[in-house]
C-alpha atoms as a PDB file:
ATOM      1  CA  UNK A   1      68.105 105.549 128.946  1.00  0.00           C
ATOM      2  CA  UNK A   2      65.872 105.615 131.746  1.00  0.00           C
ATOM      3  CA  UNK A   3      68.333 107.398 133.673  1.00  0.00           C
ATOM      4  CA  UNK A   4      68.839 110.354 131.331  1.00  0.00           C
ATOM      5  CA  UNK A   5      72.356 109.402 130.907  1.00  0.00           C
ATOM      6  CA  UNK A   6      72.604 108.740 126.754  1.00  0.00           C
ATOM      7  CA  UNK A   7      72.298 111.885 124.527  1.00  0.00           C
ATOM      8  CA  UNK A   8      71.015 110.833 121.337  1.00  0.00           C
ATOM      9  CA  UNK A   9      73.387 111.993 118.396  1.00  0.00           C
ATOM     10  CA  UNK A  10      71.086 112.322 115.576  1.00  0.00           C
ATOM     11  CA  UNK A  11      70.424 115.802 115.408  1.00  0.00           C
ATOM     12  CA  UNK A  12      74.434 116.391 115.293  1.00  0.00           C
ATOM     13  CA  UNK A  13      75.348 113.574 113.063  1.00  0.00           C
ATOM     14  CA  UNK A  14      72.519 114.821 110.395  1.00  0.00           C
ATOM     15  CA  UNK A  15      74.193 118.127 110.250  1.00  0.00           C
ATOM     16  CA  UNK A  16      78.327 116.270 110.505  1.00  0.00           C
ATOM     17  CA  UNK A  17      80.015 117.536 106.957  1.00  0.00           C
ATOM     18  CA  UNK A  18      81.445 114.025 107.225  1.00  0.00           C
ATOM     19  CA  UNK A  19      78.302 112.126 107.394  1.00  0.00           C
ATOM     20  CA  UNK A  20      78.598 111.289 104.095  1.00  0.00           C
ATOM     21  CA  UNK A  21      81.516 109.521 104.179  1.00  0.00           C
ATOM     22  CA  UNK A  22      80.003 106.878 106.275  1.00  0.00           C
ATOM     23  CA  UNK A  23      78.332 103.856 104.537  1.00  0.00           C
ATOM     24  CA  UNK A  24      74.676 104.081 105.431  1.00  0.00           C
ATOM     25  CA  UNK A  25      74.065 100.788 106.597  1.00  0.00           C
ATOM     26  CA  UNK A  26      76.899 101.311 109.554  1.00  0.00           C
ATOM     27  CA  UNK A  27      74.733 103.930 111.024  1.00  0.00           C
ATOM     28  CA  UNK A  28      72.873 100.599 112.370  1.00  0.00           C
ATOM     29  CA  UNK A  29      76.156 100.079 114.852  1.00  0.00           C
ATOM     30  CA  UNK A  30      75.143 103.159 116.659  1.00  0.00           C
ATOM     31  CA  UNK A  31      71.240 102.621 117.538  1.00  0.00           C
ATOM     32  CA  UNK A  32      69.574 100.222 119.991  1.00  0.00           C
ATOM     33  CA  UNK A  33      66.708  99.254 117.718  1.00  0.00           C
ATOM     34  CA  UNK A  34      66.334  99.726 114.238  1.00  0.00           C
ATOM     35  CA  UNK A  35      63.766 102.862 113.761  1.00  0.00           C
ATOM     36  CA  UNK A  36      65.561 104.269 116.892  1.00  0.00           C
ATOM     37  CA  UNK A  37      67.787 107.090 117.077  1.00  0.00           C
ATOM     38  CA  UNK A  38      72.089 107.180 116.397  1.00  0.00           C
ATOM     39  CA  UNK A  39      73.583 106.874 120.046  1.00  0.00           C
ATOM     40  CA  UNK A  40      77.045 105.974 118.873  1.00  0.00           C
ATOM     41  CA  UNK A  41      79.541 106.847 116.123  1.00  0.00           C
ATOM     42  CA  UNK A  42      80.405 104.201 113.927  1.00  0.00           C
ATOM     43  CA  UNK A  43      84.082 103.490 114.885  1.00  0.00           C
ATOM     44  CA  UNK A  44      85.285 100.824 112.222  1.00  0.00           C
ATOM     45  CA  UNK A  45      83.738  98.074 109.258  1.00  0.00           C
ATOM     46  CA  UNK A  46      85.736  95.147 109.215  1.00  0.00           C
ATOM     47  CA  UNK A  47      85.035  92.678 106.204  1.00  0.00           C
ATOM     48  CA  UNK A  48      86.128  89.184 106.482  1.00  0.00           C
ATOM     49  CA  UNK A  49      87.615  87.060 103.334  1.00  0.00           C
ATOM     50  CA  UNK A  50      88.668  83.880 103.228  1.00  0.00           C
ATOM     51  CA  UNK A  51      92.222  83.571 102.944  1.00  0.00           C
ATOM     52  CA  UNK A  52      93.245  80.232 100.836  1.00  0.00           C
ATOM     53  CA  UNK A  53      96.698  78.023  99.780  1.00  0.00           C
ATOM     54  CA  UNK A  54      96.507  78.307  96.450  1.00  0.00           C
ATOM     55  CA  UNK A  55      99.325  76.341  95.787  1.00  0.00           C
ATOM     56  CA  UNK A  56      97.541  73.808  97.183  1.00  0.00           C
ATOM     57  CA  UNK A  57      94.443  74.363  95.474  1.00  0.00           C
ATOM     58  CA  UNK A  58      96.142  74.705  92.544  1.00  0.00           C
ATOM     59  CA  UNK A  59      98.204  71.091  93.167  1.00  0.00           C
ATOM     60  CA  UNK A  60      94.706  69.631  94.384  1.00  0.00           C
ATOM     61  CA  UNK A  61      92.925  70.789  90.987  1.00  0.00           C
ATOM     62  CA  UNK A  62      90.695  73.108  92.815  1.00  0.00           C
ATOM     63  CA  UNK A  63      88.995  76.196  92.328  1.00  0.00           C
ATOM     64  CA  UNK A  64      88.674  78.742  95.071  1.00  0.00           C
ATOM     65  CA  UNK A  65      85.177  78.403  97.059  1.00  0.00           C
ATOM     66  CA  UNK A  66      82.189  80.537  96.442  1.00  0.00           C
ATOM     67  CA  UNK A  67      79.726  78.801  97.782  1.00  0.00           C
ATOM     68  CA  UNK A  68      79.236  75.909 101.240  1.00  0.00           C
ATOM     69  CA  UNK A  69      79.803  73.470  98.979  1.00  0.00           C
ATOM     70  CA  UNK A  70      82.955  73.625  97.170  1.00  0.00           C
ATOM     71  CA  UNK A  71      84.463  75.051 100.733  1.00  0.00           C
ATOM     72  CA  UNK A  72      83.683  71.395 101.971  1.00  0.00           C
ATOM     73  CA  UNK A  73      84.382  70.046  99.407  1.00  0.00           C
ATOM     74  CA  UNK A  74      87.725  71.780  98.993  1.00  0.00           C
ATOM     75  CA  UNK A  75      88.215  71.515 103.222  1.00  0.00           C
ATOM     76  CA  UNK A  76      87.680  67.100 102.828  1.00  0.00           C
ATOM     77  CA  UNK A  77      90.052  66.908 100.120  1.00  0.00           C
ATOM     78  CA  UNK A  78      93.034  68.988 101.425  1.00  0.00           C
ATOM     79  CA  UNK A  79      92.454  67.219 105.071  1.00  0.00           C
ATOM     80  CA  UNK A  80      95.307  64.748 105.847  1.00  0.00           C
ATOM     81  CA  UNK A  81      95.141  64.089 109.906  1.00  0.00           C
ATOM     82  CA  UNK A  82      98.466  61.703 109.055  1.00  0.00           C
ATOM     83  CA  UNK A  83     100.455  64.549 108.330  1.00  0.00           C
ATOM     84  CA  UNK A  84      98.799  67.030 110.450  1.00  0.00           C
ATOM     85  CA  UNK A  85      96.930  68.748 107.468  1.00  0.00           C
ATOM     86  CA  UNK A  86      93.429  70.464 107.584  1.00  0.00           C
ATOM     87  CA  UNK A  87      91.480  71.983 105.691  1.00  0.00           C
ATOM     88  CA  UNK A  88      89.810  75.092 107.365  1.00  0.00           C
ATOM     89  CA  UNK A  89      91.764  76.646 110.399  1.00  0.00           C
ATOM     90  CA  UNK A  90      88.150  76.985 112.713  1.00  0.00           C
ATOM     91  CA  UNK A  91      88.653  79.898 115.339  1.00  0.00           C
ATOM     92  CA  UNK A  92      86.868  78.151 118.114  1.00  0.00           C
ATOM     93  CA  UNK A  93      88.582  79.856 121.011  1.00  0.00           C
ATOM     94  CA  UNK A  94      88.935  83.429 121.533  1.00  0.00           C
ATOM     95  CA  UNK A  95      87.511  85.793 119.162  1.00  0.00           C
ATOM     96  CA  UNK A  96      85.586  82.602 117.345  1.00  0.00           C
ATOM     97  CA  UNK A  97      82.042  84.157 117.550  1.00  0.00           C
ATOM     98  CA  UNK A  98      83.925  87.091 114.529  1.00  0.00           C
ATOM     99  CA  UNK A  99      84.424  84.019 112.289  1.00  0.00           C
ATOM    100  CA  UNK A 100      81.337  82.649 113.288  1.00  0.00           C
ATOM    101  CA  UNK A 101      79.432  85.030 112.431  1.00  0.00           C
ATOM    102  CA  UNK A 102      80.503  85.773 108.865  1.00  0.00           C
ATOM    103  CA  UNK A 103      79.617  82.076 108.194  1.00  0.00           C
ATOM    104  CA  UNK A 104      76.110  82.820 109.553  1.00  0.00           C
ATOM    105  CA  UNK A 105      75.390  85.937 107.303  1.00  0.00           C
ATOM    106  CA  UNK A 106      76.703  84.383 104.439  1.00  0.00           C
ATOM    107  CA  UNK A 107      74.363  81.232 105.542  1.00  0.00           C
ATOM    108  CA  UNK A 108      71.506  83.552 104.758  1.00  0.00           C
ATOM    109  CA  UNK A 109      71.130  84.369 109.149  1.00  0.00           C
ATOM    110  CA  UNK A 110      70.498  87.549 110.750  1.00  0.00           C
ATOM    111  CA  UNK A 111      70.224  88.383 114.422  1.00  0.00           C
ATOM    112  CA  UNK A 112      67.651  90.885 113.980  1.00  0.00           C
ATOM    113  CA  UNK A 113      64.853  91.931 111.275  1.00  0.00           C
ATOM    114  CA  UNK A 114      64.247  95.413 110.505  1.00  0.00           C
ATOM    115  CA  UNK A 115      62.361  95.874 113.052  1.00  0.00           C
ATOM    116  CA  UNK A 116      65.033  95.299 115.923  1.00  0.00           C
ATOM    117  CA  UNK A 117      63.254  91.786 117.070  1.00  0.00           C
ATOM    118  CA  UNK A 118      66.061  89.044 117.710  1.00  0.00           C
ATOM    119  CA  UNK A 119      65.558  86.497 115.023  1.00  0.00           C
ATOM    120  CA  UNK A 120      69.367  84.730 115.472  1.00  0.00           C
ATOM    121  CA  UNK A 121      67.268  81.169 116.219  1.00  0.00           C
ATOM    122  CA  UNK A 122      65.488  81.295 113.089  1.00  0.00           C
ATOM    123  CA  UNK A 123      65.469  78.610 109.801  1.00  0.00           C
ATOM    124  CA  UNK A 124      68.575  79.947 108.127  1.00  0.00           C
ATOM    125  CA  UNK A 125      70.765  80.601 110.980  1.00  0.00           C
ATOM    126  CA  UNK A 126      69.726  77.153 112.773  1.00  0.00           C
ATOM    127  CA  UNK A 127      70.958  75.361 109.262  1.00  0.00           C
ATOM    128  CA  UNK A 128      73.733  77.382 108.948  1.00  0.00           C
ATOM    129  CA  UNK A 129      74.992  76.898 112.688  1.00  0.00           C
ATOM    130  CA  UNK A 130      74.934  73.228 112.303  1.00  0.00           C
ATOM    131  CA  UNK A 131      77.034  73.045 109.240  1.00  0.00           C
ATOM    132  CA  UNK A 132      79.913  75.183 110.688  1.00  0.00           C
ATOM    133  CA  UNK A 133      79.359  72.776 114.151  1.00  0.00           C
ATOM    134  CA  UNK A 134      79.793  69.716 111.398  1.00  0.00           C
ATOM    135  CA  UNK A 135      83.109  71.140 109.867  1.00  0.00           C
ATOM    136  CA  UNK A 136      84.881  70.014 113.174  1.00  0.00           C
ATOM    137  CA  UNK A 137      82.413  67.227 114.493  1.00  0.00           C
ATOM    138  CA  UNK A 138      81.604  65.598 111.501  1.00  0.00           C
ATOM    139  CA  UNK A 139      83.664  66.053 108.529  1.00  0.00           C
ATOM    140  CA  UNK A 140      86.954  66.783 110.745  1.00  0.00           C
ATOM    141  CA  UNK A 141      88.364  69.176 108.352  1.00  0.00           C
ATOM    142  CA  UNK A 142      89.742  71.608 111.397  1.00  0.00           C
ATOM    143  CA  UNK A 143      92.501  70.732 113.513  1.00  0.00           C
ATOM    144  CA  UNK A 144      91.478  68.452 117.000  1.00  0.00           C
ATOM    145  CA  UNK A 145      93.119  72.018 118.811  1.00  0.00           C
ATOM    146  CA  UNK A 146      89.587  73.640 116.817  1.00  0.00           C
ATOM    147  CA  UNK A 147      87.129  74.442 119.871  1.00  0.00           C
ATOM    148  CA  UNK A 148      90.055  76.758 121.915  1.00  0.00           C
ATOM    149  CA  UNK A 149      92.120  77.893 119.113  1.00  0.00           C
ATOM    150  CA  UNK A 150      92.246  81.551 119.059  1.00  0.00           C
ATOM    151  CA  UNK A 151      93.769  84.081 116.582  1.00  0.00           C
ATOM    152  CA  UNK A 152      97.201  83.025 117.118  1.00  0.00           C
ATOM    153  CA  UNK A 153      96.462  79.480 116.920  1.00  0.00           C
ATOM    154  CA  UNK A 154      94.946  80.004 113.482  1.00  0.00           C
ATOM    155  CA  UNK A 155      97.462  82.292 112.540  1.00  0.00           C
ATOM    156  CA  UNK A 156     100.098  80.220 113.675  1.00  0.00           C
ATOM    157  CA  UNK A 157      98.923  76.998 111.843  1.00  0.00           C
ATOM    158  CA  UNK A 158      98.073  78.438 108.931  1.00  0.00           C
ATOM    159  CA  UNK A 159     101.484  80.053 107.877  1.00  0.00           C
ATOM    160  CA  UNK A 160     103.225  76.698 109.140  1.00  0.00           C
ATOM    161  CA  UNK A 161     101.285  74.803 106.475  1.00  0.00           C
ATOM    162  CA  UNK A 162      98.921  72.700 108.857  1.00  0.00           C
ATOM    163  CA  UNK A 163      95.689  74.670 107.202  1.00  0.00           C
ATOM    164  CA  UNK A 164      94.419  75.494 103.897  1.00  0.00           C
ATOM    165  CA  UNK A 165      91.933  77.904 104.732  1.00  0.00           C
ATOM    166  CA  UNK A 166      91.429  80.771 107.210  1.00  0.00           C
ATOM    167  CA  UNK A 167      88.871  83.020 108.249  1.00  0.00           C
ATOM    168  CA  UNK A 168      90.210  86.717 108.480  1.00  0.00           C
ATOM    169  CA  UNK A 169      90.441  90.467 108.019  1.00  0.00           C
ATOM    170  CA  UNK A 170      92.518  92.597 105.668  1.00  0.00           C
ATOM    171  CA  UNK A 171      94.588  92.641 108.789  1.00  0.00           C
ATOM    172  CA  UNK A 172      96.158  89.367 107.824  1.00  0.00           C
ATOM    173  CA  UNK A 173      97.821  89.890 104.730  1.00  0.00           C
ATOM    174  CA  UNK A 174     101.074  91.303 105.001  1.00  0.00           C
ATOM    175  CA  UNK A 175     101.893  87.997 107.812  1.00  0.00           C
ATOM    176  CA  UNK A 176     100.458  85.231 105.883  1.00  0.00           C
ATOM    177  CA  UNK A 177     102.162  86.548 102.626  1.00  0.00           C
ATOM    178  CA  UNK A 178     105.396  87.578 103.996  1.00  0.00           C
ATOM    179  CA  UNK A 179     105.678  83.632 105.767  1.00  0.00           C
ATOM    180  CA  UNK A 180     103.987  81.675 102.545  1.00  0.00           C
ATOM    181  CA  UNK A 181     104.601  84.293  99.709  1.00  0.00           C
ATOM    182  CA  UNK A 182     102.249  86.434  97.382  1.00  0.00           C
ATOM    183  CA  UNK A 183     101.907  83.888  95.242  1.00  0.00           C
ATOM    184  CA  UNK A 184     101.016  81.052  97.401  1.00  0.00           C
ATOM    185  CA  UNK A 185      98.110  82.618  98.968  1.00  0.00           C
ATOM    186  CA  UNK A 186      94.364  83.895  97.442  1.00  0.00           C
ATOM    187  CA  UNK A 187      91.590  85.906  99.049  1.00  0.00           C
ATOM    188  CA  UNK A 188      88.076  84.913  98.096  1.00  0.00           C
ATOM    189  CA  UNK A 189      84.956  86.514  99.726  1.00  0.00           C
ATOM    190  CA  UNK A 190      83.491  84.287 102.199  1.00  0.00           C
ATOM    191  CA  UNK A 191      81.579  81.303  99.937  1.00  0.00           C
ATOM    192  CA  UNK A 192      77.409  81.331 100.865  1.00  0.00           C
ATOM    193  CA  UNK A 193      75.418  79.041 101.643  1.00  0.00           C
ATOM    194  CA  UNK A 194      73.526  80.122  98.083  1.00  0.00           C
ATOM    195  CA  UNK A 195      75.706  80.571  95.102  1.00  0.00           C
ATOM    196  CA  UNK A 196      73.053  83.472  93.890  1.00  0.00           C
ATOM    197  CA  UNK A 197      73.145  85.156  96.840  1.00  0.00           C
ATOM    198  CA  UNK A 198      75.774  87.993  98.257  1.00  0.00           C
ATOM    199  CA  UNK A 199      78.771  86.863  99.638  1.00  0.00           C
ATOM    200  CA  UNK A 200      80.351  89.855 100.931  1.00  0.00           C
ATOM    201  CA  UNK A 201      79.616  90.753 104.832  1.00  0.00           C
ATOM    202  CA  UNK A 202      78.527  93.863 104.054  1.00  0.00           C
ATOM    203  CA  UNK A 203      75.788  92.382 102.345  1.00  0.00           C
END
């Protein structure tokens, strides 16, 4: 900025025909503080889900999650180290910090307020990080592989049957239904931390 070197979009996006077609809130993506002016074009929303066996669920006498505490409890039941069975496929590795993340948000955590100040190390996102640290320390419900297992890893383990749970995009769909089959696998919104409160990332 202090070079000169960023042209701030604003004026042109307020007068883009297709500005419209852009949900407001990803507007955000493209400033470097909140009140500040649009220096980049939002390029993409991705919304995660939670992608369940609902066979297994279904064999287990469970509902699908909507909230921290039936994914635990759902994750403790549908663990079974013995034969290599977890309950949530935790993306520790590469790309972790996406899964991560919509855990935190729908912990009740944001990074920043409105008014751009970093607030990632505040009540809710401190609780929050500590429960998805306790999935894999404490309760044990993601594979030992957890804290380097990337996309594939979680992929992989989920469509042989060693998870019951995974953290993912849209993107996912087609390969975990073509391995497992449409009607072995549900999509729930991730659960929150508060059953009254949103669950969708977006939120």
């Amino acid at each position: 900025m202090k070079l000169g070197a960023l042209e701030p979009l604003t004026n042109f996006t307020a007068k883009w025909p297709g500005r419209d077609d852009v949900i407001e809130n990803q507007w955000e993506t493209g400033k470097l503080t909140a009140a500040g002016p649009v220096y980049m074009m939002p390029h993409q929303l991705v919304i995660y889900y939670l992608y369940y066996r609902k066979d297994w669920f279904a064999q287990a006498g469970l509902k699908p999650p909507t909230t921290f505490d039936d994914f635990l409890a759902a994750a403790k039941k549908l663990t079974d180290p013995a034969k290599n069975q977890y309950g949530y496929g935790l993306r520790g590795g590469g790309g972790g910090q996406d899964n991560w993340l919509a855990f935190m948000v729908a912990g009740g955590a944001r990074l920043v307020d409105a008014q751009g100040k970093v607030i990632v190390n505040n009540a809710a996102a401190v609780k929050t990080n500590q429960w998805y640290i306790d999935l894999f320390r404490t309760h044990k419900v993601a594979p030992p592989s957890a804290p380097t297992d990337a996309y594939a890893q979680v992929l992989g383990a989920f469509q042989s049957g060693n998870t019951a749970m995974l953290a993912h995009h849209v993107g996912s769909s087609v390969l975990v239904t073509t391995k497992l089959g449409a009607g072995n696998v549900g999509v729930v919104p991730i659960p929150a931390a508060d059953p009254r409160s949103p669950r969708a990332l977006a939120a």
